[in-house]
Structure formats: structure tokens, C-alpha cells
Protein backbone atom coordinates (compact mmCIF):
# COMPACT_ATOMS: atom_id res chain seq x y z
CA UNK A 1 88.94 5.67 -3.99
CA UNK A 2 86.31 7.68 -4.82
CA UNK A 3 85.25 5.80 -8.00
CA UNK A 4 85.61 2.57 -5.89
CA UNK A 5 83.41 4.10 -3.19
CA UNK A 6 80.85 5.37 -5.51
CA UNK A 7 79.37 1.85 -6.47
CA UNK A 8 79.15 1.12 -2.49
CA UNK A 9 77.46 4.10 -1.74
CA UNK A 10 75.07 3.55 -4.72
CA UNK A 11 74.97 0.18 -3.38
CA UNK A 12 73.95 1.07 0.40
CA UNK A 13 71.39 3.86 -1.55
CA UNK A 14 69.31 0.94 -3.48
CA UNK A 15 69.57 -1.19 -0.22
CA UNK A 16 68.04 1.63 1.66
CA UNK A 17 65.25 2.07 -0.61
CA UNK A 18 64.35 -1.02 -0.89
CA UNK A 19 64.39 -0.94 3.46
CA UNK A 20 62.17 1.68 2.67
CA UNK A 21 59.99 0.35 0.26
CA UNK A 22 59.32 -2.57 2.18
CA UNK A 23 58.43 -0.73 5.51
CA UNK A 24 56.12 1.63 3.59
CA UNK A 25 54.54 -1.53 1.98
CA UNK A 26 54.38 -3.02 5.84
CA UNK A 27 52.59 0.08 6.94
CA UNK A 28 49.90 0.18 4.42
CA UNK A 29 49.25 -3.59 4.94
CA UNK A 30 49.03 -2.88 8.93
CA UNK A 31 46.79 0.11 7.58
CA UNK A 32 44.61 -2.14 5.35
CA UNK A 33 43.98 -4.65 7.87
CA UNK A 34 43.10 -2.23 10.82
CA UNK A 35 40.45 -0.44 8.11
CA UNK A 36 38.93 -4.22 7.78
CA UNK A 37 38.73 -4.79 11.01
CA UNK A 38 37.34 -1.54 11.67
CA UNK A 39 35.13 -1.79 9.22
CA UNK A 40 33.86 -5.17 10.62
CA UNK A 41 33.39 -3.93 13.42
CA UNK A 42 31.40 -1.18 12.64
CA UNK A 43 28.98 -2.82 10.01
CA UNK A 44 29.35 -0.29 7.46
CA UNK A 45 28.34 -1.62 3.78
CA UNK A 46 30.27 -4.87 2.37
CA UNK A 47 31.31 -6.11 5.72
CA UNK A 48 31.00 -9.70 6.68
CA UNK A 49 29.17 -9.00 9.92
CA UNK A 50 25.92 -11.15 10.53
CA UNK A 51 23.47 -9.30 12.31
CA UNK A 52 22.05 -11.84 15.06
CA UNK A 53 18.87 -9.98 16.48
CA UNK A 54 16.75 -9.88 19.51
CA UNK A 55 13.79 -8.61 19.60
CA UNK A 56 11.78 -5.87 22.08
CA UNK A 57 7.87 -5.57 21.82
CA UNK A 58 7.25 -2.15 22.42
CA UNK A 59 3.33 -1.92 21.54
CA UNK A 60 1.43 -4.98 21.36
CA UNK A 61 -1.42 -5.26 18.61
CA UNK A 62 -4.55 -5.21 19.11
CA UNK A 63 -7.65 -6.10 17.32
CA UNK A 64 -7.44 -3.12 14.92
CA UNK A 65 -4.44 -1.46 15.82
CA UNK A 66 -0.77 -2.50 14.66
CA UNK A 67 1.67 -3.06 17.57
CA UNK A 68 5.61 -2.04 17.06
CA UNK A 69 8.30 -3.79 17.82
CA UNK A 70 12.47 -2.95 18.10
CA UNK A 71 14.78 -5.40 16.90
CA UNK A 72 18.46 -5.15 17.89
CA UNK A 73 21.59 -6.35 16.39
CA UNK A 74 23.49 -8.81 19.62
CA UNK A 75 26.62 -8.18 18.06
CA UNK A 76 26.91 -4.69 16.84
CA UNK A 77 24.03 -2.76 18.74
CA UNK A 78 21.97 -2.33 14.95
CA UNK A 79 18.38 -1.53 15.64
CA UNK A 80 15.07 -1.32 13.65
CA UNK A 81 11.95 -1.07 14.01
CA UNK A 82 8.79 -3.20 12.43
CA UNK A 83 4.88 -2.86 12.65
CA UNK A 84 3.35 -6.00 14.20
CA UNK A 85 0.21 -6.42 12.30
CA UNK A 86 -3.14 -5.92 13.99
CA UNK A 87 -4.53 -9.31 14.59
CA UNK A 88 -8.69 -8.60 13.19
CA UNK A 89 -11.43 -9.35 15.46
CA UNK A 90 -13.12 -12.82 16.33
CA UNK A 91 -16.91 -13.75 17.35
CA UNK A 92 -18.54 -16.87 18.43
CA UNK A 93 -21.18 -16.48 15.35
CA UNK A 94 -17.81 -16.54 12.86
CA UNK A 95 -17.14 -20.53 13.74
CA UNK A 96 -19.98 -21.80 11.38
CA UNK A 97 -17.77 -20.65 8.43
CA UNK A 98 -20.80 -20.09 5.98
CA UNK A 99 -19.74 -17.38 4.39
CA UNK A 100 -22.21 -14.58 5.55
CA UNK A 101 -21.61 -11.15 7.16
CA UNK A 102 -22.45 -11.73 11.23
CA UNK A 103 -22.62 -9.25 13.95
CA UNK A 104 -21.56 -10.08 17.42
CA UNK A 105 -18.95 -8.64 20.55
CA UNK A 106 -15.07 -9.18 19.62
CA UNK A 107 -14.26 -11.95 22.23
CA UNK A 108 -10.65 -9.99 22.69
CA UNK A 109 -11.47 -6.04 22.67
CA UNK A 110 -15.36 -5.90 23.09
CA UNK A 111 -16.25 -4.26 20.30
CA UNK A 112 -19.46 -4.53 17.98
CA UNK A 113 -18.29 -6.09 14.59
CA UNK A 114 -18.84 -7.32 11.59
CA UNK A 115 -17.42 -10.80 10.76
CA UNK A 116 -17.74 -13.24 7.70
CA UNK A 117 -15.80 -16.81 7.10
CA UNK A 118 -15.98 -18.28 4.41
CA UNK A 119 -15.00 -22.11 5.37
CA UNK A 120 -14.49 -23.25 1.55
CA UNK A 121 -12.53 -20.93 0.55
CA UNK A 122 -10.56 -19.35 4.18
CA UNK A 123 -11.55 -16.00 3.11
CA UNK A 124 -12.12 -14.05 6.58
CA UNK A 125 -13.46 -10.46 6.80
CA UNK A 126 -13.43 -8.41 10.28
CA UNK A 127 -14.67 -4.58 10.67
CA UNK A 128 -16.77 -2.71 13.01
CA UNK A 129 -20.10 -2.36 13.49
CA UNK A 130 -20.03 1.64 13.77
CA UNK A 131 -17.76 3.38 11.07
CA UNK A 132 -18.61 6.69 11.51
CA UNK A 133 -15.29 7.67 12.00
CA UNK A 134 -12.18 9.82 9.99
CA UNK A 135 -10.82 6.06 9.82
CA UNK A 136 -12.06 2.66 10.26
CA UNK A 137 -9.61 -0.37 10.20
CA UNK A 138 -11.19 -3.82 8.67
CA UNK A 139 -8.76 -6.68 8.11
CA UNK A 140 -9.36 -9.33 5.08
CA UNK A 141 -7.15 -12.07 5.36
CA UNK A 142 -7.21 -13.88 1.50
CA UNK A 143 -7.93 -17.64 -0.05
CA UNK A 144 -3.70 -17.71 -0.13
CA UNK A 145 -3.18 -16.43 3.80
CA UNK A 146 -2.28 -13.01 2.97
CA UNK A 147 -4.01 -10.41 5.19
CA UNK A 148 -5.09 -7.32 4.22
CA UNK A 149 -4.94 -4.83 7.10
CA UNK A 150 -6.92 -1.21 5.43
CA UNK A 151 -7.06 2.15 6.76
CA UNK A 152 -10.32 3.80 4.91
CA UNK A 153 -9.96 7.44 5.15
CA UNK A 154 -13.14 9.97 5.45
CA UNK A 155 -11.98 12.61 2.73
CA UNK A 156 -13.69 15.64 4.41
CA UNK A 157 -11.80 14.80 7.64
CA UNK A 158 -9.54 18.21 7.64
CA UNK A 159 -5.68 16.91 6.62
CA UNK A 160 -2.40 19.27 6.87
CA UNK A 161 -2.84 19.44 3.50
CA UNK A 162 -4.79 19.56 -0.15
CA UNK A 163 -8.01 19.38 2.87
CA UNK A 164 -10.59 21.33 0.77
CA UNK A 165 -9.55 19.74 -2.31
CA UNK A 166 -9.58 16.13 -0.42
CA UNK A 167 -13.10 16.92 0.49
CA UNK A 168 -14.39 17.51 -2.82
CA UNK A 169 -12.71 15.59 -5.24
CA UNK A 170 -10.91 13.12 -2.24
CA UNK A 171 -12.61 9.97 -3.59
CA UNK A 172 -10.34 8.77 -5.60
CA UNK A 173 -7.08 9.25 -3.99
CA UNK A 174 -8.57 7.99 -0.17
CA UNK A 175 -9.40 4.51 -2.43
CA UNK A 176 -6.02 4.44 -3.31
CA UNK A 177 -4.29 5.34 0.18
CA UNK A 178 -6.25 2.75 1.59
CA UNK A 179 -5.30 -0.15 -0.66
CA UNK A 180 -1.55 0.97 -1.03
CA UNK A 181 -1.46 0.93 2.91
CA UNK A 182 -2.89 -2.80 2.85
CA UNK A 183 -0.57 -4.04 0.04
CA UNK A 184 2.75 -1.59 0.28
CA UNK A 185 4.99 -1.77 3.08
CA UNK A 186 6.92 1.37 2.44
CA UNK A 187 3.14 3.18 2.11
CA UNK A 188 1.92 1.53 4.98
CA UNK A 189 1.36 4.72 6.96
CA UNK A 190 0.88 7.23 4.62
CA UNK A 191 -2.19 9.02 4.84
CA UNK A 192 -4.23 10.50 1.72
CA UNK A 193 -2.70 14.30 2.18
CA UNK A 194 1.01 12.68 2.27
CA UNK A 195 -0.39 10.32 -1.04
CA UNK A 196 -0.84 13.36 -2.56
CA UNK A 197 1.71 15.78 -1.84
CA UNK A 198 4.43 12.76 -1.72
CA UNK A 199 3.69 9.79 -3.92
CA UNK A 200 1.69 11.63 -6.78
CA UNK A 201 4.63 14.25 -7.06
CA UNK A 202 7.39 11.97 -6.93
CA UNK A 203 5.62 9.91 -9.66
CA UNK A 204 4.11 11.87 -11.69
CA UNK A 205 6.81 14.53 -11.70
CA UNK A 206 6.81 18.43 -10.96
CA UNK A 207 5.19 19.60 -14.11
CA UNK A 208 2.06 16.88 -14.40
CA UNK A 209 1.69 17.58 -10.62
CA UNK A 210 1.27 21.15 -10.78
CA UNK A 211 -0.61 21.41 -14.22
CA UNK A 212 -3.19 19.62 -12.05
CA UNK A 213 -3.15 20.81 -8.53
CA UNK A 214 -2.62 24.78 -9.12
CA UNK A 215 -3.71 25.59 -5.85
CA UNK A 216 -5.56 23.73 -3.37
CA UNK A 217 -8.97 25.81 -3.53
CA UNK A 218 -8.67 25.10 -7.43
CA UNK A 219 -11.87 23.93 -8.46
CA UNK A 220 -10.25 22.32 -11.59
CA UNK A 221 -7.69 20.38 -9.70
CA UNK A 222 -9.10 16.60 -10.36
CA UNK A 223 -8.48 13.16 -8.74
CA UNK A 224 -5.86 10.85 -10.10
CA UNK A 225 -7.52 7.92 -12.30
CA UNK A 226 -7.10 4.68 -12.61
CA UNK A 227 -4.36 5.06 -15.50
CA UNK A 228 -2.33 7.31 -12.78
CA UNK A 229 -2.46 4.91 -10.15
CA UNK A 230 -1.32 1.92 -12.43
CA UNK A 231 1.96 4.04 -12.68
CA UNK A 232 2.00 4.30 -8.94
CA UNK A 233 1.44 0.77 -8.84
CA UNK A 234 4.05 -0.02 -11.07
CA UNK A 235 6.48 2.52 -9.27
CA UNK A 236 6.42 0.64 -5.34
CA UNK A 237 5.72 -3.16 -6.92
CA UNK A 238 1.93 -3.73 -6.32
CA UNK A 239 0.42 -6.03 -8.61
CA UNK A 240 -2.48 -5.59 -10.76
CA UNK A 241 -4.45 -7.13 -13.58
CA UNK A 242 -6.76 -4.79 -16.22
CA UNK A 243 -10.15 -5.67 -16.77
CA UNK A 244 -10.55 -8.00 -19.42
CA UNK A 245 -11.43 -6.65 -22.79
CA UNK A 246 -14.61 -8.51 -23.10
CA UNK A 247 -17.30 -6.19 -20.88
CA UNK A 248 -19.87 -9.04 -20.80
CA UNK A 249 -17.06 -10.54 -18.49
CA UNK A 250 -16.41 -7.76 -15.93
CA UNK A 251 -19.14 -9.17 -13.44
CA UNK A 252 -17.71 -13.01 -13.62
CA UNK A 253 -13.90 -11.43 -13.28
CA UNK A 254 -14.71 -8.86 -10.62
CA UNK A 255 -16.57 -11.50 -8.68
CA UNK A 256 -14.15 -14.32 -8.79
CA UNK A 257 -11.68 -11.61 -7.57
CA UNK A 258 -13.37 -10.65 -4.94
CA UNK A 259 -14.48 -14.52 -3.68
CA UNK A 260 -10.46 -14.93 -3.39
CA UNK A 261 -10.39 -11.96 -0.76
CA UNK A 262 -8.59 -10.13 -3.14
CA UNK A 263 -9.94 -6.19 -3.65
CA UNK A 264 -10.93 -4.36 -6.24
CA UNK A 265 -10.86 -0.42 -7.25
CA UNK A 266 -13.41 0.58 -9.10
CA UNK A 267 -14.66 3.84 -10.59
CA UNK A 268 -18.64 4.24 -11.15
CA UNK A 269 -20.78 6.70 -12.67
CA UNK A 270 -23.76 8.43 -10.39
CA UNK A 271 -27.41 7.42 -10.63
CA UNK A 272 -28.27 3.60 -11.29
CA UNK A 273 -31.60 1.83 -10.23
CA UNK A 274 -30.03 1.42 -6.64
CA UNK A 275 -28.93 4.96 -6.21
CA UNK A 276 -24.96 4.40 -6.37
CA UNK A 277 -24.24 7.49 -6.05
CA UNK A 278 -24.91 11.20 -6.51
CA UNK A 279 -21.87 11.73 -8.73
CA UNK A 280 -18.99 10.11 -10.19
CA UNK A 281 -17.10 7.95 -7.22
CA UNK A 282 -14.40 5.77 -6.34
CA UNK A 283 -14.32 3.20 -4.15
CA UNK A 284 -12.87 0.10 -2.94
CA UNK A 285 -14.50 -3.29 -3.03
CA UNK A 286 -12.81 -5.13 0.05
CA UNK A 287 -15.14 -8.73 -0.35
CA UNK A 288 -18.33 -10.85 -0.99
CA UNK A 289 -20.35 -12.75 1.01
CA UNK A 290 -21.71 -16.08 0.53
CA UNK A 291 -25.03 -14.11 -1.56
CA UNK A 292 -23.01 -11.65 -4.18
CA UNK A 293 -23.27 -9.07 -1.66
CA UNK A 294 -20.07 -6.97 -1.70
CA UNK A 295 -18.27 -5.47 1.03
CA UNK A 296 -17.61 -1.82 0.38
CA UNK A 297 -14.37 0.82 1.78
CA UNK A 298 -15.64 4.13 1.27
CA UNK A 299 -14.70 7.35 2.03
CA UNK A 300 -17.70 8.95 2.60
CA UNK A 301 -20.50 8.52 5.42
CA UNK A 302 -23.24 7.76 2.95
CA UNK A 303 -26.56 5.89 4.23
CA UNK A 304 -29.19 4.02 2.25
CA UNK A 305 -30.96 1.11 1.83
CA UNK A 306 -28.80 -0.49 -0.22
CA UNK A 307 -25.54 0.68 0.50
CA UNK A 308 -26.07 -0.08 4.13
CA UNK A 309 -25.83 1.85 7.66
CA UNK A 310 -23.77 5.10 7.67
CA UNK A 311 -20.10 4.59 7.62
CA UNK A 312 -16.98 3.93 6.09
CA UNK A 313 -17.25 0.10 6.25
CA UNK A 314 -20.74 -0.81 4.44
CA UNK A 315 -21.83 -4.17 4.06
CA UNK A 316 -25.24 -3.62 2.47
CA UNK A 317 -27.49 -5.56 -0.49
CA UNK A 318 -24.90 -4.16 -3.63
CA UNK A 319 -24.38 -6.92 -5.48
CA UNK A 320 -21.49 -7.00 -8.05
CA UNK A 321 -24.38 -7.11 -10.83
CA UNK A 322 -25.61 -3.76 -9.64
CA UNK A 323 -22.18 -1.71 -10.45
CA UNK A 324 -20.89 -3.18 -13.51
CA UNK A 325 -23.62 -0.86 -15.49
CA UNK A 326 -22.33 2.19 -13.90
CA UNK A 327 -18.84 1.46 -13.86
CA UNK A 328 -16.74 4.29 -15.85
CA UNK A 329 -13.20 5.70 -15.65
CA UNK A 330 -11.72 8.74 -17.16
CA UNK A 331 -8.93 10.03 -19.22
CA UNK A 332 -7.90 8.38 -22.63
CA UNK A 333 -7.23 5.56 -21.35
CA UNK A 334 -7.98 2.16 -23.29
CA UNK A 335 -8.28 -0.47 -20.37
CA UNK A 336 -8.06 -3.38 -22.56
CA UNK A 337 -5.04 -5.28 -22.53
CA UNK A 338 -3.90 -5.76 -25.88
CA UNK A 339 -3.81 -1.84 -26.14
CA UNK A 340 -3.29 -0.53 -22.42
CA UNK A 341 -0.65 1.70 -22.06
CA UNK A 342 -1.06 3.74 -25.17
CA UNK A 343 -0.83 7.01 -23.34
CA UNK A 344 -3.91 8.05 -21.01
CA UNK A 345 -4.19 10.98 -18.32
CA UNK A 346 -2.88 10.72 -15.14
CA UNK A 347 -6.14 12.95 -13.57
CA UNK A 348 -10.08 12.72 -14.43
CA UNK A 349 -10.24 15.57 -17.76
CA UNK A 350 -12.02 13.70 -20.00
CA UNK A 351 -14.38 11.12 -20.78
CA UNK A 352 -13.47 7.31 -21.40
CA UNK A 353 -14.40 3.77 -21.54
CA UNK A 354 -15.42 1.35 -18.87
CA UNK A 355 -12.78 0.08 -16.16
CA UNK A 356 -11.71 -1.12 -12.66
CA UNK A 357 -8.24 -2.26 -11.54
CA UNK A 358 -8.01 -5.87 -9.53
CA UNK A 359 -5.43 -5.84 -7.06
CA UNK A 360 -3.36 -8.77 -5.43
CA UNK A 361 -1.18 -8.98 -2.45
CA UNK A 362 0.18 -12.19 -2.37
């Protein structure tokens, strides 16, 4: 009996495994599918949820300020936020489209500005009147439809940080803040301190970073150069071109740029028949007007008869022509582009060759 009750019980043991097997198999499945649907339902990464959104304006924009707005998911309660770009001001004077800088009262905020339209090409340029400001917003929109909202920055105007090396050596890095806010989403609010501290850091890594800015009262500390921003360029996707190799081109290049509505950043050496500048200085060239007269970002308050009135916006009688002789860069840095990136420095030590970067949005 026992050897014939030995298979049944062996028997009833495999049967009750397999009972087993198949429950613990029934649990995990239940398991799995509850984690799906959980997972659905909570929009965590590789669900199949499509987010439906609404949208909530929360600041409306103005003529040179950006609005913000919320958007929510309908489904799962998801919610982001978005700048609403500022919209640029408008005049009466602007309708002509003749491609010349006009002053005249915003028809939407009031305010004194500067306005050129350029009918041929639908290059349209918008700033104020006054710049005299730490900031001053002007909005380009380009021959393609792409706007170009800047920030320019006054580089003595006391930041958290790097603020006495800003205001000396500030040039440089303010151009840069201002065109990465008009062309980078991610950098759209950064200001030049957080450029600094931030952006040059992260790119340039800890040891390039600190071999230049010891301490911030260092008088050797020295802006970033044209070869260092390219790498910040390259680093958040902004587009560039180098000058061409041929320097009895640079005017014809620069200027056809800049008739698109397209900027350029450009690097110039002091002195010149129209009194550029006291020293070596950075800048950003923002547009042209319908007589080769270019529209200048600065970041400092500088007044003259050429450059224009007093401000950070300056729409003077500087004609393309009148920088190329004094454009210079620094660092060993070949800006031609058959031998570009053959090393260069990231900050202004040495002396160079002639250079400028054109920049596109899109």
C-alpha cells in the first residue's frame, strides 16, 4: 500500500505545484497590469498618456516685456509654464517701410521709440528712445520671421556676482548674454553674472574657469573671446558662421548679414578716425538701416557724435565700413575656416588675427 500510495501522493504533489505555479503566475499578471495602469495614469516616462492642454495667461506681454503663461495637462493635471514673447513697439512713421530709423510714441504703451521697416526685405527693428538704463529691451524680427527679443545689459550695473570684474572687463560676456537670451531658449533669462558663474563653468570646465577668474577683484581675470563663445555656441545649439577667410570680404559679409536682421558679434580695437572706442570692446551689431548705418547693443552708456545719444541702444552714423579696420579678436585663434578649430584660448591673453562671429536664429 504504501508503494501504491506513493505515486498518488507524488501525483497530488506535482498537481499542487502546478495549482501553485499557475496562481503565482495569475498574481504577477494581475500585478503587471495594475503597474500599467498605474503607470498610465500617473504619466510617468514611457506611458501612452497624451497630454491634451489648456492654457492660463498669467502675464500678458507687453511692448517690451515677455508675458507668462501656464499650460495644464486636461487629463492628468501636468503643468508648465512658457514665456509669451514681448510683442516690439509700433508707430505711425513705421508704415512707409523705407528702411530708415524713425522716432515717434508707441501707439500701444506710449513710449518714445525708435522704429525702422524695411518693406523689401520685412526686416523690422523696435527700441527706445532713452536707454540709459541697467537694461534696455529692442526686438528685431528677421527677413525669415524670426524675432529677436534682446536684453542688453549695462556691465557696471552691480550683479550678485563677478560685479567689479563685470564692470571692467564685462564687455564681452554682456554681448554674449544678450544674444544667447535672443537666440537660446534655455538661456533666455540668464543674466551676465549667472553667464558667467553658470554657462562659462559648466563649459569650459573647473580648471580653465578658475585659471582665469582667480578671484573676482583679479585684475588678470579676462573676458571670454570669440573662440570661447563658439564652444558655448556649440554646447546649447546656436548657429554660427566664421568670417570668411578673405578680409577684403568682411564688410560685404557683415553687411549682407546684418540687411537679413540677423546680428553680429564683433570684437574691435580702440581708436579709429570715428573714435570707436577708448579700448578694446565688444559689442553686438543688432541691424542696418536703409544708409549702412548700423544699429548697435552695447553695454556701456557711451555718447558721441557718431555713436549716437547716450545709451545702450545707439543708432548713430557707424557705418559697417567704419569698424572693419578696427576689428580684432584675441587668443590663438585662426578664424578662417579651413583652419578654425586648431586650438585657441577660451579668454583674451594674447594677441590674434582679425574676426567677428555672425549669428542666426532661424
Amino acid at each position: 500500500m504504501e508503494k501504491g500510495n506513493a505515486p498518488k501522493r507524488k501525483r497530488g504533489s506535482r498537481q499542487s505545484k502546478r495549482n501553485a505555479r499557475i496562481m503565482i503566475l495569475a498574481g504577477c499578471a494581475v500585478i503587471v497590469i495594475l503597474g500599467a495602469v498605474a503607470i498610465f495614469i500617473s504619466g510617468r516616462p514611457g506611458d501612452q498618456h497624451v497630454h491634451v492642454y489648456g492654457r492660463n495667461v498669467i502675464k500678458e506681454p507687453t511692448c517690451s516685456e515677455d508675458g507668462r503663461a501656464e499650460y495644464y495637462c486636461l487629463g492628468c493635471g501636468r503643468t508648465y509654464e512658457e514665456a509669451i514673447p514681448r510683442t516690439g513697439h509700433t508707430i505711425a512713421q513705421d508704415e512707409p517701410g523705407d528702411g530708415l530709423i524713425h522716432e515717434g510714441t508707441c501707439t500701444s504703451c506710449g513710449t518714445d521709440v525708435k522704429i525702422m521697416y524695411d518693406e523689401k526685405t520685412g526686416v523690422r527693428f523696435s527700441g527706445p528712445v532713452k536707454s540709459r538704463g541697467k537694461t534696455a529691451a529692442a526686438t528685431v524680427v528677421n527677413s525669415k520671421g524670426f524675432t529677436y527679443n534682446y536684453t542688453m545689459y549695462l556691465q557696471g550695473a552691480g550683479y550678485n556676482s563677478w560685479s567689479h570684474y563685470m564692470k571692467h572687463h564685462g564687455c564681452s560676456n554682456c554681448a554674449m548674454t544678450s544674444l544667447l537670451n535672443a537666440v537660446c531658449p534655455e538661456l533666455k533669462d540668464f543674466t551676465p553674472d549667472r553667464m558667467v558663474e553658470e554657462v562659462q563653468y559648466d563649459v569650459f570646465g573647473e580648471k580653465a574657469f578658475w585659471k582665469n577668474y582667480d578671484k573676482d577683484m583679479n585684475k588678470g581675470s579676462m573676458p571670454v573671446t570669440l573662440y570661447g563663445m563658439t564652444k558655448i555656441f556649440d554646447k546649447y545649439g546656436v548657429k554660427y558662421k566664421l568670417p570668411t577667410s578673405d578680409q577684403s570680404q568682411y564688410e560685404n559679409e557683415i553687411t549682407e548679414h546684418l540687411r537679413g536682421g540677423d546680428p553680429v558679434i564683433i570684437t574691435f580695437a580702440k581708436g579709429g578716425e570715428k573714435g570707436l572706442s577708448n579700448s578694446i570692446h565688444t559689442i553686438l551689431l543688432i541691424g542696418i538701416d536703409e544708409d549702412g548705418y548700423v544699429i548697435i547693443g552695447d553695454s556701456l552708456h557711451k555718447k558721441s557724435k557718431h555713436w549716437g545719444k547716450s545709451g545702450l541702444i545707439k543708432t548713430g552714423k557707424i557705418t559697417v565700413h567704419d569698424m572693419v579696420s578696427y576689428i580684432t579678436t584675441y587668443g590663438d585663434w585662426a578664424v578662417a575656416e579651413d583652419n578654425y578649430d586648431n586650438g585657441g584660448d577660451l579668454f583674451y591673453h594674447g594677441r590674434s588675427g582679425k574676426g567677428y562671429l555672425l549669428v542666426y536664429g532661424e
